[in-house]
Protein backbone atom coordinates (compact mmCIF):
# COMPACT_ATOMS: atom_id res chain seq x y z
CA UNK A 1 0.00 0.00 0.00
CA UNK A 2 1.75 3.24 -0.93
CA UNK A 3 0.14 6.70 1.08
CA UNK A 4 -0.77 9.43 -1.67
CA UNK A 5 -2.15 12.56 -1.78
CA UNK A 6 -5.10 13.20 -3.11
CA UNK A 7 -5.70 16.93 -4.87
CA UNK A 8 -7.99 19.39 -3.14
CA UNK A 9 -10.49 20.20 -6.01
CA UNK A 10 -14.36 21.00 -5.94
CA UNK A 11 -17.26 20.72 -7.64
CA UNK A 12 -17.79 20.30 -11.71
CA UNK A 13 -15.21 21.90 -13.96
CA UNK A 14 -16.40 21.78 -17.51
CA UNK A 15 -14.79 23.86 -19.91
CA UNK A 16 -12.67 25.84 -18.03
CA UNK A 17 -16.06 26.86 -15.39
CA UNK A 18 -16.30 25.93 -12.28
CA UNK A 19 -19.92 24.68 -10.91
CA UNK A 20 -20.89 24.01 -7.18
CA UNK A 21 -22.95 20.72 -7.48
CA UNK A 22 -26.36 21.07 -5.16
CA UNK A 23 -25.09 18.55 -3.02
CA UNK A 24 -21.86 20.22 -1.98
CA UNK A 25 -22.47 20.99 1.68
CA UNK A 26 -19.27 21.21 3.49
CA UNK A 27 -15.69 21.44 3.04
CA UNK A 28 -13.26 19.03 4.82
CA UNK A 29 -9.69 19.15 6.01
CA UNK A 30 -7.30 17.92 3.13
CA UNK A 31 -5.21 14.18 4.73
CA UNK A 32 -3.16 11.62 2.52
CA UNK A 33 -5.75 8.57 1.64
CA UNK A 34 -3.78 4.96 2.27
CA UNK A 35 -4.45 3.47 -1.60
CA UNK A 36 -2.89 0.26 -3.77
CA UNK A 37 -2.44 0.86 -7.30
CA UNK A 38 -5.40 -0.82 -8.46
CA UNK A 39 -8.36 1.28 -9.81
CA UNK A 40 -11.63 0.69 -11.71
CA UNK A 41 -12.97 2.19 -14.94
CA UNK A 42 -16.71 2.31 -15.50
CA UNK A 43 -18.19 2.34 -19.07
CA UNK A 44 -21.75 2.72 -18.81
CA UNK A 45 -23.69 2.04 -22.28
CA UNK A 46 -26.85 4.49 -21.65
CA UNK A 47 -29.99 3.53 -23.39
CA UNK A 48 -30.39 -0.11 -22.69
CA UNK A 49 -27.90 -2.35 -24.41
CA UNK A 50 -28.92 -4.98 -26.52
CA UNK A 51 -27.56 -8.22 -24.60
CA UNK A 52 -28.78 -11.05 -26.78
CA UNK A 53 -27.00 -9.33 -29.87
CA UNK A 54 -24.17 -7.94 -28.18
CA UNK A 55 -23.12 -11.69 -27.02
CA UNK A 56 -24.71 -14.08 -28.78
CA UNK A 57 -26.35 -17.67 -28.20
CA UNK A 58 -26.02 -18.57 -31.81
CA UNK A 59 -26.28 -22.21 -30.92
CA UNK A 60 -29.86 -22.07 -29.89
CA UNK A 61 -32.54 -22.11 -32.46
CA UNK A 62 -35.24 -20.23 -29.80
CA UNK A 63 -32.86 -16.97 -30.79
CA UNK A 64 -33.76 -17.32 -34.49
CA UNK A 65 -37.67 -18.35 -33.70
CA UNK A 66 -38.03 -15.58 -31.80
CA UNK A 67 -35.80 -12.92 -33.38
CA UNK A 68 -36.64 -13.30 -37.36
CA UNK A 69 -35.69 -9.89 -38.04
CA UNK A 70 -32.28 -9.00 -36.10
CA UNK A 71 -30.51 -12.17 -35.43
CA UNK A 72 -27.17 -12.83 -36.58
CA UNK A 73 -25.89 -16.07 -38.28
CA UNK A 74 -23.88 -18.63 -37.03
CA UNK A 75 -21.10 -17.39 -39.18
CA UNK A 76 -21.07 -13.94 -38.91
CA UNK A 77 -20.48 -14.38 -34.77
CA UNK A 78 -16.97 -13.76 -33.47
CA UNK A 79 -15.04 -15.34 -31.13
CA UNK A 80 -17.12 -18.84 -30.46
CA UNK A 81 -17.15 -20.30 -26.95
CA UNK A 82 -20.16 -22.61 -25.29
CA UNK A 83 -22.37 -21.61 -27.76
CA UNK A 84 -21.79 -17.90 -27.37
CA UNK A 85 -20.10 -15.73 -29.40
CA UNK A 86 -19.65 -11.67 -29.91
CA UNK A 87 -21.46 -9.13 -32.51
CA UNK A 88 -19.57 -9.47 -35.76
CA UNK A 89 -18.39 -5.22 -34.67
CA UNK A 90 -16.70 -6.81 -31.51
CA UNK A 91 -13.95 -8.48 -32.87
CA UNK A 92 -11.14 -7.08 -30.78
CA UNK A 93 -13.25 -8.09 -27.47
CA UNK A 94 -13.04 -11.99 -28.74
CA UNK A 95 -9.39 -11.22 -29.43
CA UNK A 96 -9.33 -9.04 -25.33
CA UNK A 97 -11.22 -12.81 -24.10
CA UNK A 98 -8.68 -15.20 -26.41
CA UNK A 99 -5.75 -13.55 -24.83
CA UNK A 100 -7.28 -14.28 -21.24
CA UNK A 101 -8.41 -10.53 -20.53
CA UNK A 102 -12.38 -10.24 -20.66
CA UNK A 103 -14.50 -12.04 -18.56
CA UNK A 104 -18.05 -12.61 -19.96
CA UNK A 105 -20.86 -12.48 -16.49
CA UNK A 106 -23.75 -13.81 -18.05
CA UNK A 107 -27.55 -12.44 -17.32
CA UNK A 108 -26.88 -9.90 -14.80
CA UNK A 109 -29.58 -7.53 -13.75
CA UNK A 110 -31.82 -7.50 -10.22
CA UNK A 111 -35.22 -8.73 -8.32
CA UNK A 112 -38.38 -6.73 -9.67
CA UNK A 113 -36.74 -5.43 -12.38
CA UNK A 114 -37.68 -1.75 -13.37
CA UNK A 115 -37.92 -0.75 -17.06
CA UNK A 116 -37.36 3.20 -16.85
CA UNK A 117 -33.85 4.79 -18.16
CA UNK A 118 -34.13 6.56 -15.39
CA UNK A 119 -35.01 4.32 -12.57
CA UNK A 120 -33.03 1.44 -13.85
CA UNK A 121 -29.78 4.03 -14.00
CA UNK A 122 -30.56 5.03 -10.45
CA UNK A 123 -30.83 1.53 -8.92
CA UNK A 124 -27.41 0.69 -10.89
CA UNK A 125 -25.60 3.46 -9.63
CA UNK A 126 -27.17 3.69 -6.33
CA UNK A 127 -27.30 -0.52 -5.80
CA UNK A 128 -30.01 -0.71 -3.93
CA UNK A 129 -33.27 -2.74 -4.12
CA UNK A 130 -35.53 -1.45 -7.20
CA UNK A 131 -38.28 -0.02 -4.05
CA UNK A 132 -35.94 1.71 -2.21
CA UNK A 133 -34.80 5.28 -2.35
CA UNK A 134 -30.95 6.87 -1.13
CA UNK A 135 -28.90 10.65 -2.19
CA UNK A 136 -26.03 8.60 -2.45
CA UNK A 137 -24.34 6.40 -5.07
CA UNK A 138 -22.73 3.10 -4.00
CA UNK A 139 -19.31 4.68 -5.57
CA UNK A 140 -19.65 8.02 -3.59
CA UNK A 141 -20.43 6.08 -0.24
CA UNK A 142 -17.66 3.87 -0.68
CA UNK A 143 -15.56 6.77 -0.75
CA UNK A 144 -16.59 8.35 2.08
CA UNK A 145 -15.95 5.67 3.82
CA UNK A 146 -12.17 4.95 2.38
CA UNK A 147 -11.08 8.66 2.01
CA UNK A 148 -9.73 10.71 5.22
CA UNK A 149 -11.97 14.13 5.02
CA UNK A 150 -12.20 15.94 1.70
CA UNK A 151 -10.61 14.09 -1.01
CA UNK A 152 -12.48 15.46 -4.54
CA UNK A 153 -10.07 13.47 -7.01
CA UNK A 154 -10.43 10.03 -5.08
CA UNK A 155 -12.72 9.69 -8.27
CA UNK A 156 -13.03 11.35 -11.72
CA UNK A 157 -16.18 11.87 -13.89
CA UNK A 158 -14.90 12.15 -17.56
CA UNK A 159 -18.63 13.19 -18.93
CA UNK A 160 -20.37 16.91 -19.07
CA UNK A 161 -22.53 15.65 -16.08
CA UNK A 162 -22.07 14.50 -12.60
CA UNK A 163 -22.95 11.09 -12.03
CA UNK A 164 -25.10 9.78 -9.18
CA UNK A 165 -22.74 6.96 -8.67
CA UNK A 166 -20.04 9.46 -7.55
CA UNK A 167 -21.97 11.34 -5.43
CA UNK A 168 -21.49 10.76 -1.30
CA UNK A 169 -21.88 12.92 1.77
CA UNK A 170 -18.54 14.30 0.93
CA UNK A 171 -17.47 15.60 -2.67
CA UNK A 172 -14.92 12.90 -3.66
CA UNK A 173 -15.26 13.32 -7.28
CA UNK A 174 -15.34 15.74 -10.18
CA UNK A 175 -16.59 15.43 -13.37
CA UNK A 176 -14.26 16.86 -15.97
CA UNK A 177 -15.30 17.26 -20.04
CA UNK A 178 -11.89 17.65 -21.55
CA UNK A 179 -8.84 17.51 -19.21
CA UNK A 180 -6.76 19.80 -21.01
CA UNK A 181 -8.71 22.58 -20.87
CA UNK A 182 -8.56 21.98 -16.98
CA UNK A 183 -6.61 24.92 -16.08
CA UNK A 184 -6.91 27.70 -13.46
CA UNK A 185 -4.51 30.55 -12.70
CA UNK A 186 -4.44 30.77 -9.17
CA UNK A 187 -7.13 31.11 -5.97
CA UNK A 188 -8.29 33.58 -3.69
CA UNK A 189 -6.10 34.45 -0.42
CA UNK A 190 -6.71 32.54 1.87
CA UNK A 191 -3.87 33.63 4.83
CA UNK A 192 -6.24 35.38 6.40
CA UNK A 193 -9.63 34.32 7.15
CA UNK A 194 -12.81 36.64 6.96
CA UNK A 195 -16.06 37.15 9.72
CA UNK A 196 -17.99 35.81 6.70
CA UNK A 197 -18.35 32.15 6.76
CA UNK A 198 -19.53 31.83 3.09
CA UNK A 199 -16.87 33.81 1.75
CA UNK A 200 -14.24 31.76 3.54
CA UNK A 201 -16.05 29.04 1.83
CA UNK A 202 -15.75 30.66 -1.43
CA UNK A 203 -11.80 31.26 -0.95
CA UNK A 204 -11.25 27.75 0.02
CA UNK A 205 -12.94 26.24 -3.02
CA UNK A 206 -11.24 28.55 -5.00
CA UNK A 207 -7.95 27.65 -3.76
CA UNK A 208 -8.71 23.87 -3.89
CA UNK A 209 -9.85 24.29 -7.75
CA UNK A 210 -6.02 26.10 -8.41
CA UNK A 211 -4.07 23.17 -6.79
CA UNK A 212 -6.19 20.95 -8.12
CA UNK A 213 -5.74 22.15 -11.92
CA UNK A 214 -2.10 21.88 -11.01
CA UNK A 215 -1.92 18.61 -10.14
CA UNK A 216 -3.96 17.49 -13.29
CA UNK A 217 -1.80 19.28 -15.40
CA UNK A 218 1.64 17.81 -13.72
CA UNK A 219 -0.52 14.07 -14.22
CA UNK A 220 -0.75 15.12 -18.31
CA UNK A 221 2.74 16.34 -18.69
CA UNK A 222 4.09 13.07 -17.19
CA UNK A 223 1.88 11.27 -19.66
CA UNK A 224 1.21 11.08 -23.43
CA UNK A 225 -0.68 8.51 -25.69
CA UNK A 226 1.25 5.73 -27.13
CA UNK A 227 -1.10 3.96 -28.80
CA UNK A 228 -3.30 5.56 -31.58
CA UNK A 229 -7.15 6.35 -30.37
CA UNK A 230 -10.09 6.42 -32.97
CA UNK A 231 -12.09 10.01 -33.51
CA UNK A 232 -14.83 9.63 -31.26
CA UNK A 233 -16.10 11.27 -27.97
CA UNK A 234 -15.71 7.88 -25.80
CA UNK A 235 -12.36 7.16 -27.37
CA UNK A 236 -11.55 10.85 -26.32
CA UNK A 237 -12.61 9.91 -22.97
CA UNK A 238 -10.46 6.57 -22.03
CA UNK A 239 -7.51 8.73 -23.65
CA UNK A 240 -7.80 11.16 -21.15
CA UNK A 241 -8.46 8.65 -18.55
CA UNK A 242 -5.16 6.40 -19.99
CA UNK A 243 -3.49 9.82 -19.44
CA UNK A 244 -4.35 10.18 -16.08
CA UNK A 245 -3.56 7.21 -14.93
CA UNK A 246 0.10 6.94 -16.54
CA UNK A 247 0.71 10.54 -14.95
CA UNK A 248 0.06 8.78 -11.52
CA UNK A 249 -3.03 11.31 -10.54
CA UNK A 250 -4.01 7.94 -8.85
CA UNK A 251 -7.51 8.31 -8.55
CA UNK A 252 -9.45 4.78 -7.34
CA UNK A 253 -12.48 5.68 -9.70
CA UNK A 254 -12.74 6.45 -13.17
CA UNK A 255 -15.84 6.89 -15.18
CA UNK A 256 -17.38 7.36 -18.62
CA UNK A 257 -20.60 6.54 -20.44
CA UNK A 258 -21.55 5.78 -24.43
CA UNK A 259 -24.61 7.46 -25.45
CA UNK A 260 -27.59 6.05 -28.24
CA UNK A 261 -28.24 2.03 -26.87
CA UNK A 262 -32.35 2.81 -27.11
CA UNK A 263 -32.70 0.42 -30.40
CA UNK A 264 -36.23 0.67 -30.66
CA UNK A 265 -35.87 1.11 -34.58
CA UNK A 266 -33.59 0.39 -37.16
CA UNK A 267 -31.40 -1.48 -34.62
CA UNK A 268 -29.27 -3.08 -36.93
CA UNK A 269 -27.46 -0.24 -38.21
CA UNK A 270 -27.37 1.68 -34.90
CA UNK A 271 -26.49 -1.03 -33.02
CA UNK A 272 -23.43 -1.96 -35.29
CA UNK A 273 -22.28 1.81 -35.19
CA UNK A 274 -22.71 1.79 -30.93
CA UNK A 275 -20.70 -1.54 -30.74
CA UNK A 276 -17.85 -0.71 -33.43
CA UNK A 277 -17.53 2.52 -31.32
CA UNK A 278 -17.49 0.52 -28.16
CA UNK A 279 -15.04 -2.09 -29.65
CA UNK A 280 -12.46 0.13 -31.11
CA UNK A 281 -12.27 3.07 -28.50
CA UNK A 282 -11.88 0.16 -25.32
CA UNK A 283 -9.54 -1.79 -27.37
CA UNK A 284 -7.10 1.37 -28.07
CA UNK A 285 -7.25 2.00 -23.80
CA UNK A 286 -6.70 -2.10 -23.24
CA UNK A 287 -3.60 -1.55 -25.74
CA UNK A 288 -2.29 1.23 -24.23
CA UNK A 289 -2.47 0.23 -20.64
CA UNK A 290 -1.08 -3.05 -22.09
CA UNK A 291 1.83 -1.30 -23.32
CA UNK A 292 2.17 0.82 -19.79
CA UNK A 293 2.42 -2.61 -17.94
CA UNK A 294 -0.47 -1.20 -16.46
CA UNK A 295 -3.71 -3.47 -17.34
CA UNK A 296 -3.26 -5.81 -14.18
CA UNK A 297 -3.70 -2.80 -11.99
CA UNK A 298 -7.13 -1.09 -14.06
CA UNK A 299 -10.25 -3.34 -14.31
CA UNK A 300 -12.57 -1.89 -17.39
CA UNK A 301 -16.17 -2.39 -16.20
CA UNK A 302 -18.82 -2.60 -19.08
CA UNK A 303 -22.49 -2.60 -18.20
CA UNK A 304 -25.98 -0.98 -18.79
CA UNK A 305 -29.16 -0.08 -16.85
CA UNK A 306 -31.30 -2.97 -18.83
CA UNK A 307 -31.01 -4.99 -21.76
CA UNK A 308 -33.85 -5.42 -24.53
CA UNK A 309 -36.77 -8.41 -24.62
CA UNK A 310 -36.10 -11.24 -26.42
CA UNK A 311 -38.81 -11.39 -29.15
CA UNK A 312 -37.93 -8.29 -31.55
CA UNK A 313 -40.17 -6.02 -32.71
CA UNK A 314 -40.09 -6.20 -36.11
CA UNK A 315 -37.23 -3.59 -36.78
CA UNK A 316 -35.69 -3.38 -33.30
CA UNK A 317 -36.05 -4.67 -29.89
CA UNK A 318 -38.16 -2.73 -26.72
CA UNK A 319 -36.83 -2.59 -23.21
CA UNK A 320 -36.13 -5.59 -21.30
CA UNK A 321 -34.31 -7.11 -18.10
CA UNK A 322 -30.65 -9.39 -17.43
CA UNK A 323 -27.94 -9.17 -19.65
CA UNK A 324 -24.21 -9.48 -19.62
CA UNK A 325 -21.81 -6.92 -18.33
CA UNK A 326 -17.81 -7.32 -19.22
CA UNK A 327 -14.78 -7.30 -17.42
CA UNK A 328 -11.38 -6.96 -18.95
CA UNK A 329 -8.66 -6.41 -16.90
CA UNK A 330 -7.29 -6.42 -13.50
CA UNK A 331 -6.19 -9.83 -14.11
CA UNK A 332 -9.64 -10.85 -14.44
CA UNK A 333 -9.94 -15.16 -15.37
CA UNK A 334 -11.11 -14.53 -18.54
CA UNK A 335 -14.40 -16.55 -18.38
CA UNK A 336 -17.67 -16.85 -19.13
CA UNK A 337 -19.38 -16.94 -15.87
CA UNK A 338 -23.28 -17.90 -15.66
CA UNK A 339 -25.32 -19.72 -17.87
CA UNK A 340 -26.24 -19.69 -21.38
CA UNK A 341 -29.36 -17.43 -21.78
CA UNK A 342 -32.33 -19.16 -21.33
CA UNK A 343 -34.52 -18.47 -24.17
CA UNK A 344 -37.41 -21.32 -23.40
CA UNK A 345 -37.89 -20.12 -19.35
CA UNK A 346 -38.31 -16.52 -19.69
CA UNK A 347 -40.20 -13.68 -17.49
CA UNK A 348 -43.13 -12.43 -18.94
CA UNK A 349 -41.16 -12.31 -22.25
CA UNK A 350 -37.97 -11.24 -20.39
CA UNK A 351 -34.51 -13.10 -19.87
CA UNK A 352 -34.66 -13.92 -15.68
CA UNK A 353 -31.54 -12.40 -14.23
CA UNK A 354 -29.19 -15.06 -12.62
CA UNK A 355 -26.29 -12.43 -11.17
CA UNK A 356 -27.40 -9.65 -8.98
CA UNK A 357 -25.28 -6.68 -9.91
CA UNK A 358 -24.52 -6.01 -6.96
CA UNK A 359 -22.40 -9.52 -6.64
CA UNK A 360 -20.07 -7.97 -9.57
CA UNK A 361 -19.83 -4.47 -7.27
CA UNK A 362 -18.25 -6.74 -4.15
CA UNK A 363 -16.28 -8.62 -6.30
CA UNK A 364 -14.67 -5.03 -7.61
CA UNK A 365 -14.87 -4.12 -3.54
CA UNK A 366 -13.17 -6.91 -2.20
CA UNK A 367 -10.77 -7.75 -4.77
CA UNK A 368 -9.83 -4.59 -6.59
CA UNK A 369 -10.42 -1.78 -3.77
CA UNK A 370 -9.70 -3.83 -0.74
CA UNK A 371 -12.85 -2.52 0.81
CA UNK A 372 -15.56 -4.30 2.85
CA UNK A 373 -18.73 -3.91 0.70
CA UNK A 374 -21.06 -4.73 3.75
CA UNK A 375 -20.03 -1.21 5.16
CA UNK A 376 -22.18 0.53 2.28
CA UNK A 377 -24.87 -1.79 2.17
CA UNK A 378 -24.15 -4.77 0.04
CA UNK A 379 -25.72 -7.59 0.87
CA UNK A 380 -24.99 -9.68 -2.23
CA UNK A 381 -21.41 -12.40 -1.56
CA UNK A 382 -18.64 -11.43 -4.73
CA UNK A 383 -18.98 -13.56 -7.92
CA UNK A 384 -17.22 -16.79 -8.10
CA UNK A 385 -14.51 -17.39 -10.21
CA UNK A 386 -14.14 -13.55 -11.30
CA UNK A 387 -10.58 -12.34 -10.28
């Protein structure tokens, strides 16, 4: 375990503008956080991903009775295994799995399964049960938990919106669009403190924001991009985050999201952009942190709120329950954990989920972050057979 610092920076910085979030109440005393080198990265595909056609039971002729218009051929599937295989766009995650470095958790999702974007998002990133209500994401109360006081950078946002995962009593995260436009000249004095509470409050965050652009900048100029990234916004994104982590900022958290998963129409062609985008932008950051020497110390996370039903539409699928989320990384088995989907016992139409998210979450917890996931309200025991 090696004691770091963690910068002193507030709030959401997009663009070279700092804003407060709502939920910043109270600024803390800056301490050194006790941290390993590990840390997780969270790609969240927003919409709904399509599960079935995103990993593939090609073997099983229910998939073809019951999909007509959007299933793919057995030959067209990459990267066979069990009767499973990938979307013909995700060729470089069956080359990520042959090389030992993506596990495959089969049918994940959650009891009473809720079929809003929004609700379904919130019960992800908050992990609680789909009736319950909390302010805080399982990510931000983890963090308050593991950081000493006021620690901002323990995890960064790399999006143009906070994300309710991050969020905890305390501010331990920012959400940053573009890193290298992260840069303040200098704070407010702060030697001598004020009768006015509030502006004291002011002069600290401004101070914080300073040191903390400083620190960002030092992590960028110690850093550069060896491998070459395609020209996209998520690609941007695990650049930036590639960056950060070679320059040693050390954050324990990193996340992103892909946009445009709601394949109610014309999935085919959407679908195929979504998942080339997916596939070449994480297999440029799994090179690169390949090339660091740094892979066994980042595990890539790769879920979404829902996936779709299993009977299409006609020209695209509606929203639906379990399906898989992906692991590469973090010297991860490189399995396929959980059964084959289950095409002739389904829920009202829907795959049944046989993982509880939260299962993946303590397995990241326990194995990655050293942390016991009972202390934020985790009930679920890790997945077998993960790390």
């Amino acid at each position: 375990m090696n004691r770091r610092t963690f910068l002193t920076l507030t709030g959401t910085f997009t663009g070279g503008m700092l804003v407060l979030p709502d939920f910043l109440h109270a600024f803390g005393t800056q301490q050194n956080l006790i941290v390993g080198e590990q840390c997780v990265v969270f790609v969240q595909l927003n919409g709904g991903n399509d599960g079935l056609n995103t990993f593939i039971p090609y073997d099983d002729p229910l998939y073809y009775d019951l999909r007509t218009k959007i299933a793919f051929n057995k030959e067209s599937v990459v990267g066979k295994n069990r009767g499973m295989g990938f979307h013909p766009s995700l060729k470089d995650f069956a080359q990520m799995q042959q090389n030992g470095d993506l596990t495959v958790i089969q049918n994940v999702g959650y009891p009473e399964p809720v079929r809003s974007h929004f609700r379904s998002q919130e019960i992800w990133q908050t992990a609680v049960d789909s009736n319950k209500y909390v302010n805080e994401g399982w990510l931000g109360r983890y963090l308050d938990l593991q950081c000493n006081g006021h620690q901002p950078t323990a995890g960064v946002n790399l999006d143009s919106i906070d994300n309710l995962a991050l969020k905890g009593i305390e501010p331990n995260s920012i959400t940053v669009k573009d890193p290298n436009r992260f840069k303040v000249k200098g704070g407010m004095e702060d030697s001598k403190l004020s009768d006015n509470p509030q502006l004291d409050f002011v002069r600290k965050i401004a101070n914080s924001v300073s040191e903390g652009s400083d620190e960002i900048q030092k992590a960028l100029l110690k850093s550069k991009s060896e491998t070459s990234y395609p020209k996209t916004e998520l690609s941007k994104n695990l650049e930036w985050i590639a960056r950060l982590i070679k320059g040693n900022l050390n954050s324990k958290v990193y996340y992103t999201s892909l946009n445009g998963f709601d394949t109610h129409d014309n999935q085919l062609s959407i679908h195929e952009r979504k998942l080339t985008d997916l596939n070449d932008s994480l297999f440029s950051f799994y090179k690169d942190l390949k090339q660091a020497n740094l892979l066994q110390n980042v595990t890539i996370v790769v879920f979404s709120e829902f996936g779709r039903r299993v009977r299409d539409n006609g020209n695209g699928t509606d929203h639906g329950t379990a399906a898989p989320m992906f692991i590469i990384g973090g010297n991860n088995k490189g399995a396929i954990l959980g059964k084959n989907p289950n095409l002739a016992d389904l829920d009202n139409g829907d795959l049944k989920y046989e993982t509880d998210f939260r299962s993946v979450y303590a397995s990241l917890l326990k194995e990655k972050l050293d942390f016991n996931y009972s202390k934020i309200g985790i009930k679920n025991k890790p997945v077998s057979g993960l790390f």
